[in-house]
N, C-alpha and C. Protein backbone atom coordinates (compact mmCIF):
# COMPACT_ATOMS: atom_id res chain seq x y z
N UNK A 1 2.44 0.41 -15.98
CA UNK A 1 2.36 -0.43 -14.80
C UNK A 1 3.71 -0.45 -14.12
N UNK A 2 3.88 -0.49 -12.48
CA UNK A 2 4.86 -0.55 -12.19
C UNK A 2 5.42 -1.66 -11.77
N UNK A 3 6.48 -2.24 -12.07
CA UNK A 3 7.31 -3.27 -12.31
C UNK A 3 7.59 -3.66 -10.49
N UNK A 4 6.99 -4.69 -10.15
CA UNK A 4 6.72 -4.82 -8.50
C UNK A 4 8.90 -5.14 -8.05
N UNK A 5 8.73 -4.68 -6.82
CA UNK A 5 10.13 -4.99 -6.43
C UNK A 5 10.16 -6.47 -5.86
N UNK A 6 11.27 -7.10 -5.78
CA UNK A 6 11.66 -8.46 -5.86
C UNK A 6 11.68 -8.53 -4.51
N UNK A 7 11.75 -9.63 -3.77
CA UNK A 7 12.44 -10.03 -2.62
C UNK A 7 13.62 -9.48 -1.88
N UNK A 8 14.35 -9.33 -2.86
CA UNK A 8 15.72 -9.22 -2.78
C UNK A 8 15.76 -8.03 -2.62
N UNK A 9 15.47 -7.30 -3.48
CA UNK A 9 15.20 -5.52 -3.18
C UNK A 9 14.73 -5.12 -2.30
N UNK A 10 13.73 -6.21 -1.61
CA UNK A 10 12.94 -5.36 -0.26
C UNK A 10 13.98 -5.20 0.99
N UNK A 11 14.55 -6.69 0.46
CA UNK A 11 16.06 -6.71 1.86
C UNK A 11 16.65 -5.84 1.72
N UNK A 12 17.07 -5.63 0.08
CA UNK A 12 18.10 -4.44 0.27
C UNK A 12 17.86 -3.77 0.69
N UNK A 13 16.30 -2.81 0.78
CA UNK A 13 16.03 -1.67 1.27
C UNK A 13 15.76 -1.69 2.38
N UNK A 14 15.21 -2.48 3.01
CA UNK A 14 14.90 -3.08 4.57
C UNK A 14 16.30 -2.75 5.17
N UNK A 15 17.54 -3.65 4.79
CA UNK A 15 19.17 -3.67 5.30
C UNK A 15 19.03 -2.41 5.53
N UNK A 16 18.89 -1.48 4.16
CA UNK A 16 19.67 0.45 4.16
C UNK A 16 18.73 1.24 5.08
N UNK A 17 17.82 0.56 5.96
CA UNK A 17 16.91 1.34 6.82
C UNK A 17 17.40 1.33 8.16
N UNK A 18 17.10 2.16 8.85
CA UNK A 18 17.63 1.81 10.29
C UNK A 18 16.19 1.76 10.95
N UNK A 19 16.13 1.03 12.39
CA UNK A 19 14.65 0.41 12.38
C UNK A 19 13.85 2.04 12.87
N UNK A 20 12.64 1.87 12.36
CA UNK A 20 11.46 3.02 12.64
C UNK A 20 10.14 2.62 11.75
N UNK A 21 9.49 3.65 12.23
CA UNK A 21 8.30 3.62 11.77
C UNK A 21 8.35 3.96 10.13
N UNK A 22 7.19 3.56 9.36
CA UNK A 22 6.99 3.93 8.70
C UNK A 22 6.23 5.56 8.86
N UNK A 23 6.10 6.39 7.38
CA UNK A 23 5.09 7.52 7.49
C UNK A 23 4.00 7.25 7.99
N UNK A 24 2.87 8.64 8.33
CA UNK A 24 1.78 8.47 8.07
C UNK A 24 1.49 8.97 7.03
N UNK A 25 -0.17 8.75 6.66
CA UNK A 25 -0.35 9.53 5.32
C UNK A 25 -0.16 11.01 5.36
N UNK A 26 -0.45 11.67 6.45
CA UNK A 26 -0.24 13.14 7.18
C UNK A 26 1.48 13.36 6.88
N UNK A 27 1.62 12.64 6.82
CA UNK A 27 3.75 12.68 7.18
C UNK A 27 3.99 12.85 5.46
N UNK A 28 3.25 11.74 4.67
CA UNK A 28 3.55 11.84 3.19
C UNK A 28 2.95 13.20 2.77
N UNK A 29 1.62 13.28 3.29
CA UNK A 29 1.30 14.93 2.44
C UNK A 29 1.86 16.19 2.77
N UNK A 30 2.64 15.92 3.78
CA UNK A 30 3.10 17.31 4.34
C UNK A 30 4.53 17.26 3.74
N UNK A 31 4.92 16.49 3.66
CA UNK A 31 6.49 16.05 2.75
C UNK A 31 5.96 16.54 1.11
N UNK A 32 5.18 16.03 0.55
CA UNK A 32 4.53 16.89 -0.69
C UNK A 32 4.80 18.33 -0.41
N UNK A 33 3.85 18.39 0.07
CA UNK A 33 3.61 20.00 0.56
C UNK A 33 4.93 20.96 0.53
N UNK A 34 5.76 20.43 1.27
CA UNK A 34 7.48 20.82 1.51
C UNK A 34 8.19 21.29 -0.13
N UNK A 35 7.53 20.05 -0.53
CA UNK A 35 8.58 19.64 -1.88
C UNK A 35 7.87 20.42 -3.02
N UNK A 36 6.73 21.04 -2.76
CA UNK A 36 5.76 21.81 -3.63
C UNK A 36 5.98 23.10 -3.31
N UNK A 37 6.51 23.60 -2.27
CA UNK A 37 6.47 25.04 -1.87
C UNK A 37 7.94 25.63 -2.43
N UNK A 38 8.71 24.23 -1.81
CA UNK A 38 10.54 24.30 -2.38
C UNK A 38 10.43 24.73 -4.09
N UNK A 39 9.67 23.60 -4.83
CA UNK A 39 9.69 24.35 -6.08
C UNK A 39 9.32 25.82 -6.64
N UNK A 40 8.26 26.05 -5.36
CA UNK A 40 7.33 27.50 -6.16
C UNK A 40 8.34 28.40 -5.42
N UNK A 41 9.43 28.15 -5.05
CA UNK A 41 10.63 29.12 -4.76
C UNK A 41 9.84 29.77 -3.33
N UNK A 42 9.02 29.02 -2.27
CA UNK A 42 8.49 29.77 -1.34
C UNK A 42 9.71 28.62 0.74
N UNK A 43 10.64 28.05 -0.11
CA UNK A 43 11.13 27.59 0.34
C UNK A 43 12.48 27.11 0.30
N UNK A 44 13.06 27.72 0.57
CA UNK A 44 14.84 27.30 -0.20
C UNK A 44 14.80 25.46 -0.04
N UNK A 45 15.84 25.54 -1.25
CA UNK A 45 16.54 24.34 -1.87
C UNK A 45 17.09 23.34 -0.31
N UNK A 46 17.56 23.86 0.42
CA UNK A 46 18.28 23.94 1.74
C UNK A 46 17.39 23.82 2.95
N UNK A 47 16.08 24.16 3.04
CA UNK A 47 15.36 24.02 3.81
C UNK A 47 14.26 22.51 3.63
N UNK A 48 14.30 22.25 2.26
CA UNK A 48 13.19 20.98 2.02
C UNK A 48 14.45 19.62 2.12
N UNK A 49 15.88 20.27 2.23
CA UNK A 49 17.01 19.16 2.19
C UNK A 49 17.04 18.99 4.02
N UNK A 50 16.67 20.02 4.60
CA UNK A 50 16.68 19.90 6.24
C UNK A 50 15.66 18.72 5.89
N UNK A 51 14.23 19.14 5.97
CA UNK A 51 13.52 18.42 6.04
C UNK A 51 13.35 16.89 5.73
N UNK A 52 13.46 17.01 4.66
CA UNK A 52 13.81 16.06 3.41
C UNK A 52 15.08 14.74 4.56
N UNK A 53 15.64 14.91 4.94
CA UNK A 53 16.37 14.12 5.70
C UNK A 53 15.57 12.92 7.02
N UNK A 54 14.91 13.95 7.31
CA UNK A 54 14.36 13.27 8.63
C UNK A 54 12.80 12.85 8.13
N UNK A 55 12.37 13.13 7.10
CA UNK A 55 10.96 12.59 7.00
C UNK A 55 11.47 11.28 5.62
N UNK A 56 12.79 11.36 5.11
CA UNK A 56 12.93 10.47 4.01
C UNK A 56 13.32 9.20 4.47
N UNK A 57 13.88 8.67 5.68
CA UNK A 57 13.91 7.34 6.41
C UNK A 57 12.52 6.84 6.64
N UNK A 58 11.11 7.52 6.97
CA UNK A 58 9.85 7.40 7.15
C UNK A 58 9.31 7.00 5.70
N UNK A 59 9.76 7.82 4.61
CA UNK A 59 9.08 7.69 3.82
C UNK A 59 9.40 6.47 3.13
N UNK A 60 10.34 6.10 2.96
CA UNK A 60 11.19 4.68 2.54
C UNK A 60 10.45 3.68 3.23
N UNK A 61 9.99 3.49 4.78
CA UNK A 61 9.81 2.97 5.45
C UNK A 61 8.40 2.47 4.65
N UNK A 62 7.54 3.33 4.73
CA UNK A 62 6.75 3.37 3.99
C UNK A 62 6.20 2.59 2.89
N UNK A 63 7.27 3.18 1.97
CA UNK A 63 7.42 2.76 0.25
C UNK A 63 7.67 0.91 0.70
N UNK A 64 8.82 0.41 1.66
CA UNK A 64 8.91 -0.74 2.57
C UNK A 64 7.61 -1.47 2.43
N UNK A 65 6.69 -1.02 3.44
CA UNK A 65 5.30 -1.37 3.63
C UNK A 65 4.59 -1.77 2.64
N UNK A 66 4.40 -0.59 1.91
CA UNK A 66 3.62 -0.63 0.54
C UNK A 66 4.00 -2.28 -0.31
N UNK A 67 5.18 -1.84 -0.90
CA UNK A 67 5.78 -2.72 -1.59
C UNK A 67 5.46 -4.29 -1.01
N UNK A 68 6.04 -4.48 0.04
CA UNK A 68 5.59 -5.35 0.66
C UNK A 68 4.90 -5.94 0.43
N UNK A 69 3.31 -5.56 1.21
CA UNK A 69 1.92 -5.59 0.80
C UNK A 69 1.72 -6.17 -0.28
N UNK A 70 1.73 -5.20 -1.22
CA UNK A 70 1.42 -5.58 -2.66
C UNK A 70 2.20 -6.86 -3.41
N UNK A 71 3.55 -7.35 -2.47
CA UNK A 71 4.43 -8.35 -2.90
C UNK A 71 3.09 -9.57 -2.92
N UNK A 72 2.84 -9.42 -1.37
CA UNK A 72 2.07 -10.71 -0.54
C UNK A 72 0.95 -10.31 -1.44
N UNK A 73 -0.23 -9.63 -1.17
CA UNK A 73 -1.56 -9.80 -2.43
C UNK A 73 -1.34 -10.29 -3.40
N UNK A 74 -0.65 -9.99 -4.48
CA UNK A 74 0.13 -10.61 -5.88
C UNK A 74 -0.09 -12.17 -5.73
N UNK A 75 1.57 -12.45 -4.88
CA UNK A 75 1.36 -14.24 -4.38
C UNK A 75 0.08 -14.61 -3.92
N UNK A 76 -0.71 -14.10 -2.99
CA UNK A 76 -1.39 -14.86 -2.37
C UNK A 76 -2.87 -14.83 -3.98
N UNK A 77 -3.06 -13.51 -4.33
CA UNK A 77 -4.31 -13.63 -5.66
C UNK A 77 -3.55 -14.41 -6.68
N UNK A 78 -2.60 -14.95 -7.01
CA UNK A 78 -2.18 -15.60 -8.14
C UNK A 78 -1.78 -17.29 -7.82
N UNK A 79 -1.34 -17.29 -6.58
CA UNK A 79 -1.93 -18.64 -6.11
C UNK A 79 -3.53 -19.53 -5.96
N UNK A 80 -4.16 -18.30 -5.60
CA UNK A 80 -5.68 -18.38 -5.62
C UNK A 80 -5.98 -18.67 -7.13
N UNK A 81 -5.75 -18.37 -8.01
CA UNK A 81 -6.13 -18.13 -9.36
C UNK A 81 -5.57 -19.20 -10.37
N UNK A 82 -4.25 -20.20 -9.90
CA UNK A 82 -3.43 -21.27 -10.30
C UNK A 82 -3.87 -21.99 -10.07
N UNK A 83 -4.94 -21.75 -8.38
CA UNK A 83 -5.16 -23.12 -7.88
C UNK A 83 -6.46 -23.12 -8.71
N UNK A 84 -7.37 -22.18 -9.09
CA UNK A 84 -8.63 -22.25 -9.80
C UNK A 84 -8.09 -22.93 -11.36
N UNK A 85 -7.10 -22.23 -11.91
CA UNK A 85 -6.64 -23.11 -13.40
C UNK A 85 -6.75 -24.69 -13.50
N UNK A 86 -6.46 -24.61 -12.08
CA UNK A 86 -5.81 -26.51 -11.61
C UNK A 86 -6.87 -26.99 -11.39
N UNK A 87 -8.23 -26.65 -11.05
CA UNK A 87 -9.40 -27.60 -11.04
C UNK A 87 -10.03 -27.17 -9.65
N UNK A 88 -9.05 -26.61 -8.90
CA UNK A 88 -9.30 -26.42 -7.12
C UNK A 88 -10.46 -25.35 -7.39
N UNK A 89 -11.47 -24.96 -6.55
CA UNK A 89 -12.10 -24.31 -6.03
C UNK A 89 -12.23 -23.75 -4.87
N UNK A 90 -11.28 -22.40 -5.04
CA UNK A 90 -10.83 -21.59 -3.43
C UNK A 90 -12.00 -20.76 -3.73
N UNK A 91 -12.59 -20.11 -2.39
CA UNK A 91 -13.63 -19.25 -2.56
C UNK A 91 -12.84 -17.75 -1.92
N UNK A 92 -13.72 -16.54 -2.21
CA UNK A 92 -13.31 -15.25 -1.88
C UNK A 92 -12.85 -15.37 -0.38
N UNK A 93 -13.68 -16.28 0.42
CA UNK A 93 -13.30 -16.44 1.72
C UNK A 93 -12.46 -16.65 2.46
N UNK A 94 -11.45 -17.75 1.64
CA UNK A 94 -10.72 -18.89 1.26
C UNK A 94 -9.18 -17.48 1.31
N UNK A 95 -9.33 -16.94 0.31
CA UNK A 95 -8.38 -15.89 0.00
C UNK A 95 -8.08 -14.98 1.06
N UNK A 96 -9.25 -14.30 1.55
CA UNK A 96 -8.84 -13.17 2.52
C UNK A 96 -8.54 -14.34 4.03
N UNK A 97 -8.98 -15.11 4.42
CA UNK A 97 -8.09 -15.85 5.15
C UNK A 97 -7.07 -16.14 5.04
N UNK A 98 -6.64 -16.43 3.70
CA UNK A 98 -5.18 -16.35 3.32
C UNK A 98 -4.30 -15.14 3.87
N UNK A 99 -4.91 -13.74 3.44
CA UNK A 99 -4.32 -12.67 3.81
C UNK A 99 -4.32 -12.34 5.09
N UNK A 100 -5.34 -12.80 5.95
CA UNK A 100 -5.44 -12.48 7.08
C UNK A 100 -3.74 -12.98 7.81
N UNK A 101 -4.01 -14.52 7.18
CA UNK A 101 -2.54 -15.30 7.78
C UNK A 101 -1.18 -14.94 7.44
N UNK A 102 -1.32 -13.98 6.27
CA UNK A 102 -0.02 -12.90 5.59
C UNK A 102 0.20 -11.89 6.33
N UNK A 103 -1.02 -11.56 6.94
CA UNK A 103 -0.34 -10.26 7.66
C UNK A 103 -1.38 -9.15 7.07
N UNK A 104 -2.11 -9.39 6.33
CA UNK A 104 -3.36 -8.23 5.13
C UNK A 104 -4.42 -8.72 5.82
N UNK A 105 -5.27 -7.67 6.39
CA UNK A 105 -6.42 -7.74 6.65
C UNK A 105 -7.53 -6.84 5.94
N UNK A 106 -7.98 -7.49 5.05
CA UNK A 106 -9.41 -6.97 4.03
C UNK A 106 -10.65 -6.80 4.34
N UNK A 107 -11.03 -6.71 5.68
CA UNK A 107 -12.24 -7.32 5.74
C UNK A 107 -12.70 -5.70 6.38
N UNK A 108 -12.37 -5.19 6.58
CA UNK A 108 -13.21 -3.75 6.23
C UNK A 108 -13.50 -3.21 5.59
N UNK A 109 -12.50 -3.46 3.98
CA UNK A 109 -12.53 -2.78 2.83
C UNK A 109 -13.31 -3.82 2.10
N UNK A 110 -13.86 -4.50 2.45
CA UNK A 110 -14.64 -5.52 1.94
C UNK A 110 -15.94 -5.24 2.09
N UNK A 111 -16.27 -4.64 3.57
CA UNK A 111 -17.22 -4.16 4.13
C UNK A 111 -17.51 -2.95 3.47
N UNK A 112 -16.94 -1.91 3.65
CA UNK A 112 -17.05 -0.56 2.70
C UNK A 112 -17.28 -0.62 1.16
N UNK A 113 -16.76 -1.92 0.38
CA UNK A 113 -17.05 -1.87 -1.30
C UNK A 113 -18.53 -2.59 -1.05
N UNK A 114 -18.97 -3.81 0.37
CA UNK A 114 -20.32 -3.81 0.21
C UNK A 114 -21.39 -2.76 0.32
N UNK A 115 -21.18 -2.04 1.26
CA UNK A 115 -22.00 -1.22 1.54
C UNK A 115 -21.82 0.53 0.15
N UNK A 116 -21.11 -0.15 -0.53
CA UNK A 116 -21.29 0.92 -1.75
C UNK A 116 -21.90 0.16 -3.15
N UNK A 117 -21.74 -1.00 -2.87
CA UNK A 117 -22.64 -1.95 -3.78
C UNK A 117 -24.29 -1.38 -3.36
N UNK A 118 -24.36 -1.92 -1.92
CA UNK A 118 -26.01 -1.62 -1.68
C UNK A 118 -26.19 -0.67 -1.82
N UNK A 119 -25.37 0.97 -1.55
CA UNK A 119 -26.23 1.76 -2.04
C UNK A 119 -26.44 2.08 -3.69
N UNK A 120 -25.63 1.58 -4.02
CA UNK A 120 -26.03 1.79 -5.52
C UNK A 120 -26.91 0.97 -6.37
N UNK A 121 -26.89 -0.40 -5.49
CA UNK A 121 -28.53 -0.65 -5.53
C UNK A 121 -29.73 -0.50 -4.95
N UNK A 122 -29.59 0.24 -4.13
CA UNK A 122 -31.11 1.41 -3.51
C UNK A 122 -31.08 2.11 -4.61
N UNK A 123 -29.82 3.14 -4.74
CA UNK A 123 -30.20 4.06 -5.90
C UNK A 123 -30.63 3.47 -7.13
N UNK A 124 -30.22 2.50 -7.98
CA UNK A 124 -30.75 1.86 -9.10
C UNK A 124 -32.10 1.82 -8.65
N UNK A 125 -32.59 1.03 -7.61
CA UNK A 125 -34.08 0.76 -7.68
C UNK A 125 -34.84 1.55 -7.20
N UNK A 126 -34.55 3.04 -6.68
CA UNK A 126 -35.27 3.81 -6.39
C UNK A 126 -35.46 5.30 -7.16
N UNK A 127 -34.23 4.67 -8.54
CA UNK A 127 -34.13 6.18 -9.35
C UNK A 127 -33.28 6.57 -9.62
């Protein structure tokens, strides 16, 4: 499991950024791609370090995001889950409104794990 970054670390890394975008996922696989060809010797050492420069502020940016994210879900599902220890009764609803107000919006991927629920109960009941 990976050991989530702190607060403090996000600043740090936030501070060592200069402002931009994060990657896209297109930006991360093609940076793979770079770093996969550099090894199979179909790319000098020197050419994935060109690269490697200008897509590695993006990719940080990124890793930024991510981290982030996953900071706020953490707090916000373990508050949800303290407050259930404590007697409170927050509902699923309750939560992704939470996230909504964090800045996380779930409610498509909420939509997509329903609609893979139903089909796998068509398929159960049809065979």
């Amino acid at each position: 499991m990976l050991t989530p970054a702190t607060p403090e670390q996000l600043a740090a890394l936030d501070a060592h950024l200069r402002p931009g975008l994060p990657a896209s996922i297109v930006a991360v696989l093609d940076t793979a791609e770079v770093h996969a060809e550099a090894l199979a010797g179909r790319h000098t050492t020197e050419a994935l370090g060109r690269y490697c420069r200008t897509a590695l502020p993006m990719l940080l940016r990124r890793l930024l995001a991510a981290e982030s994210d996953l900071a706020t879900l953490r707090a916000a599902v373990a508050e949800h889950v303290a407050a259930t220890d404590q007697g409170d009764e927050p509902t699923p609803g309750e939560l992704l409104a939470d996230l909504v107000r964090r800045g996380i919006d779930l409610h498509a991927d909420v939509e997509a794990a329903a609609a893979v629920l139903e089909a796998q109960a068509h398929a159960a009941a049809f065979g």
